[in-house]
C-alpha atoms as a PDB file:
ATOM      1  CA  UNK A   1      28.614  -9.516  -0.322  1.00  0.00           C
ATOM      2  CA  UNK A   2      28.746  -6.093  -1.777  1.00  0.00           C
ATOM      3  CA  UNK A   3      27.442  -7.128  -4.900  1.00  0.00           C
ATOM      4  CA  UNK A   4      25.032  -9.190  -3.718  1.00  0.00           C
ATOM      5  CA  UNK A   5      22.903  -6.498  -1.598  1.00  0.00           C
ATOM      6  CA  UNK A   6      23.100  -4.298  -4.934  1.00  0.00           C
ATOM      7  CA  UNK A   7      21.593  -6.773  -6.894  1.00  0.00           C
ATOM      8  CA  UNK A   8      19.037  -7.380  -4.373  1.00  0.00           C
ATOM      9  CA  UNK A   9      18.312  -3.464  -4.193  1.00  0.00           C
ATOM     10  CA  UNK A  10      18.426  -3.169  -7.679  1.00  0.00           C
ATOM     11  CA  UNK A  11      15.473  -5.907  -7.968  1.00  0.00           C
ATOM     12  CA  UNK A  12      13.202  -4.574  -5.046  1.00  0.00           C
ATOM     13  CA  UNK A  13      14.032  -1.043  -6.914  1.00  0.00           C
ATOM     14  CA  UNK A  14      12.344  -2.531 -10.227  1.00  0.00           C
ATOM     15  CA  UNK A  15      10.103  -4.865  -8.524  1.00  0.00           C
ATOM     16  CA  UNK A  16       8.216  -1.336  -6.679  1.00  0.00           C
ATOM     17  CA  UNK A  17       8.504   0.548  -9.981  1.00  0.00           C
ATOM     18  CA  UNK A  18       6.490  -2.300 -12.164  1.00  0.00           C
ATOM     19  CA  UNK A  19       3.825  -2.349  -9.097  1.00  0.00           C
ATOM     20  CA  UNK A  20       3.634   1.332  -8.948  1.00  0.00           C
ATOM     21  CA  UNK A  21       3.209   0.870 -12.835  1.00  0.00           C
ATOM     22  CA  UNK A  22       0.786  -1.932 -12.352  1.00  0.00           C
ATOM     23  CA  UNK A  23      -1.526  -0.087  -9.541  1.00  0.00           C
ATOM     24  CA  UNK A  24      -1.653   2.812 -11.432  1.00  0.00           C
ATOM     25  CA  UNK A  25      -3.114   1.196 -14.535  1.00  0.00           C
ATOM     26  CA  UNK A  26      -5.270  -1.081 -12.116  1.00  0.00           C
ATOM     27  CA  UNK A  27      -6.866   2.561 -10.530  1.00  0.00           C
ATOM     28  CA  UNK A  28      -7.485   4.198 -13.788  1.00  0.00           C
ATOM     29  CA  UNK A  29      -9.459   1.747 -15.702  1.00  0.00           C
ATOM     30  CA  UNK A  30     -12.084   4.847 -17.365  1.00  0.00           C
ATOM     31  CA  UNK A  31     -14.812   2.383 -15.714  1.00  0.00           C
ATOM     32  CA  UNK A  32     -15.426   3.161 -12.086  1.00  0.00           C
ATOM     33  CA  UNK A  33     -16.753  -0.450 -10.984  1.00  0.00           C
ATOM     34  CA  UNK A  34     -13.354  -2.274 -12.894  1.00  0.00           C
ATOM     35  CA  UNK A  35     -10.919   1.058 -10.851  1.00  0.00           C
ATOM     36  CA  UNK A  36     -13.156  -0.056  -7.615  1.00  0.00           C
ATOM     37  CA  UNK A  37     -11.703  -3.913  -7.933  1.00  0.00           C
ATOM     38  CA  UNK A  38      -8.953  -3.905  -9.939  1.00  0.00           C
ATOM     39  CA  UNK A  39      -7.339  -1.005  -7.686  1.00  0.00           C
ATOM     40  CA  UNK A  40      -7.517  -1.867  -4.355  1.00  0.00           C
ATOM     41  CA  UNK A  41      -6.682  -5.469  -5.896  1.00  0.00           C
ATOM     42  CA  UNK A  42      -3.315  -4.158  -7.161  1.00  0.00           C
ATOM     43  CA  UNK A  43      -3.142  -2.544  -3.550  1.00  0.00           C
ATOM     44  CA  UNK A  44      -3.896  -5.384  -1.215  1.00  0.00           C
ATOM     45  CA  UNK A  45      -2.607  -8.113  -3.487  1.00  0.00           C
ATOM     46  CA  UNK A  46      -0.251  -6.998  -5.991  1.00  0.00           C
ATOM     47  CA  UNK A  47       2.499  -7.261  -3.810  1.00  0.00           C
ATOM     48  CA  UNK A  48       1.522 -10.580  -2.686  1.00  0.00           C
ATOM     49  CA  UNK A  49       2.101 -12.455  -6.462  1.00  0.00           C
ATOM     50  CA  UNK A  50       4.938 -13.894  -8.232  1.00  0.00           C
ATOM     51  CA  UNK A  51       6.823 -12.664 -11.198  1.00  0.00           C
ATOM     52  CA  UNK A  52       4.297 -14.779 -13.474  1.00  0.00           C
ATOM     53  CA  UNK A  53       1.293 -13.872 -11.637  1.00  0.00           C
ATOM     54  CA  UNK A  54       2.306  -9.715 -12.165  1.00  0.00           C
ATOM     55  CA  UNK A  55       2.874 -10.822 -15.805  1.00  0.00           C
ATOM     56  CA  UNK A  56      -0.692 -12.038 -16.005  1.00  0.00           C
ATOM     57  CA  UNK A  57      -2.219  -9.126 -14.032  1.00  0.00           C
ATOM     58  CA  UNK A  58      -0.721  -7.100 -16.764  1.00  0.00           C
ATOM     59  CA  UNK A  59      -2.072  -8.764 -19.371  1.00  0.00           C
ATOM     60  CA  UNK A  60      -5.441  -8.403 -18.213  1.00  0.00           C
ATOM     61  CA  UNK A  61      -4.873  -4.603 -17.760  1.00  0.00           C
ATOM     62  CA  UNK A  62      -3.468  -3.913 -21.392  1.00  0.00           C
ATOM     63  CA  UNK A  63      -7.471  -5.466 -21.874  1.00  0.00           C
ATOM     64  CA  UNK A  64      -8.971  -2.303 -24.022  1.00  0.00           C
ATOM     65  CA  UNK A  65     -12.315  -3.412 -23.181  1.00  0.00           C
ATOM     66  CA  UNK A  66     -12.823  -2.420 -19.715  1.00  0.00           C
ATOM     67  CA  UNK A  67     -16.479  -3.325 -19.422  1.00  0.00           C
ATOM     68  CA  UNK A  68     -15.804  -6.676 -21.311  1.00  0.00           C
ATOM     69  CA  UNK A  69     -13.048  -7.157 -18.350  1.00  0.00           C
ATOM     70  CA  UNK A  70     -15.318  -6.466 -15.585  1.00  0.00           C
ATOM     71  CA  UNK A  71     -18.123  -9.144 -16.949  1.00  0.00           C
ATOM     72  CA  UNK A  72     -14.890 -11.559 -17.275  1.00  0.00           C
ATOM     73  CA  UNK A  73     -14.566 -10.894 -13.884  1.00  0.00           C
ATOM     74  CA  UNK A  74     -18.483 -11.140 -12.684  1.00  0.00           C
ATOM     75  CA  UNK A  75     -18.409 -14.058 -14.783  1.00  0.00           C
ATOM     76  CA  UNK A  76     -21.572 -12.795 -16.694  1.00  0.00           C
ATOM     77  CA  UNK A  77     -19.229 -13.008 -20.094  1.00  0.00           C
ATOM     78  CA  UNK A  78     -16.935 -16.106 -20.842  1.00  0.00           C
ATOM     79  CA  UNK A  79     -13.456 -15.612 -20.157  1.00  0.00           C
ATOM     80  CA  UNK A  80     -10.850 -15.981 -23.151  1.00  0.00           C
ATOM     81  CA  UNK A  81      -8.708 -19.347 -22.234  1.00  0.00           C
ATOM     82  CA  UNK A  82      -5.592 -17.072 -22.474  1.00  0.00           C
ATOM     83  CA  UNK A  83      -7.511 -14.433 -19.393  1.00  0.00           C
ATOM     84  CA  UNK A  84      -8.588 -17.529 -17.414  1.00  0.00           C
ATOM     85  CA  UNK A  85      -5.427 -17.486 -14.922  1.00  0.00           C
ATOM     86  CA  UNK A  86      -4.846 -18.057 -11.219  1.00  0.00           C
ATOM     87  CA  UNK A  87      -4.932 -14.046 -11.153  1.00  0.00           C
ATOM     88  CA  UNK A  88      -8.470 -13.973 -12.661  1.00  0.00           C
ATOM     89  CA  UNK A  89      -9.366 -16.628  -9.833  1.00  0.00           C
ATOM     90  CA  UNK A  90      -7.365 -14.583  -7.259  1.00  0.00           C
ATOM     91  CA  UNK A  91      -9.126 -11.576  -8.173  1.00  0.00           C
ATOM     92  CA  UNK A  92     -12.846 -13.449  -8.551  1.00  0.00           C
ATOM     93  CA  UNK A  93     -12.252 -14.113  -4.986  1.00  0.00           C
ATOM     94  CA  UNK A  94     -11.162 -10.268  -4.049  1.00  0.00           C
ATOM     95  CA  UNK A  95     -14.239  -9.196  -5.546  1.00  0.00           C
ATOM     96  CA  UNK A  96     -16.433 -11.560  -3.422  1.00  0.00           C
ATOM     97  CA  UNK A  97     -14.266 -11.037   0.071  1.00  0.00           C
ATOM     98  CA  UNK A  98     -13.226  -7.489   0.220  1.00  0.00           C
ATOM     99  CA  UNK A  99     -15.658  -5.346  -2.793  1.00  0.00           C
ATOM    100  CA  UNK A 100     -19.340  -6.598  -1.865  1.00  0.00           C
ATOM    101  CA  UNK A 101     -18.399  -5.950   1.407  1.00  0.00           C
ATOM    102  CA  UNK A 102     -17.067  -2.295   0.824  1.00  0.00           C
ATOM    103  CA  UNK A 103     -20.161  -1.826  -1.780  1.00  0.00           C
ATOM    104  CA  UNK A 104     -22.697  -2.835   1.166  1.00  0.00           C
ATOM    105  CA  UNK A 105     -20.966  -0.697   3.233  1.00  0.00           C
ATOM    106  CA  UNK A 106     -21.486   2.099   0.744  1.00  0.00           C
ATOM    107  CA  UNK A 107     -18.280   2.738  -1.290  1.00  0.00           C
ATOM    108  CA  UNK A 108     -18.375   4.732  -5.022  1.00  0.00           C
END
């Protein structure tokens, strides 16, 4: 029993390091209007997605092309087959729910 509630501490202890890892990458992009989706993404829904689904976040975040990230996201550049996940879909759909909204209320 012990052992058990270790290894579950020991996993939610990794688990919140890789997220505080991931949001901090996904908040300091160099491009404002990727930090102004990608953060509060990473915030809100981070937290939310599987193992693979973090794995793919991450991979679009080690992207060294912010600005060709955010068009992948606006969908105004095509998106690499390896970038075109459920977490580019997932955060497609943050961008229209929670961002325009935020935007027309007057954020950055």
């Amino acid at each position: 029993m012990e052992r058990a509630r270790i290894l579950v501490t020991d996993t939610n202890a990794r688990l919140k390091e890789r997220l505080d890892r991931i949001r901090f990458r996904a908040w300091r992009r160099g491009f404002r209007e990727a930090d102004m989706v990608l953060g509060p993404f990473a915030d809100q829904v981070g937290p939310t997605l599987s193992e693979g689904e973090l794995t793919d976040f991450e991979a679009l975040l080690a992207q060294d092309d912010d600005h060709e990230l955010y068009a992948w996201i606006l969908q105004t550049l095509p998106t690499p087959p390896a970038c075109e996940t459920v977490v580019m879909g997932r955060i497609r759909e943050f961008m229209r729910d929670h961002v325009a909204h935020a935007v027309a209320e007057g954020i950055g």
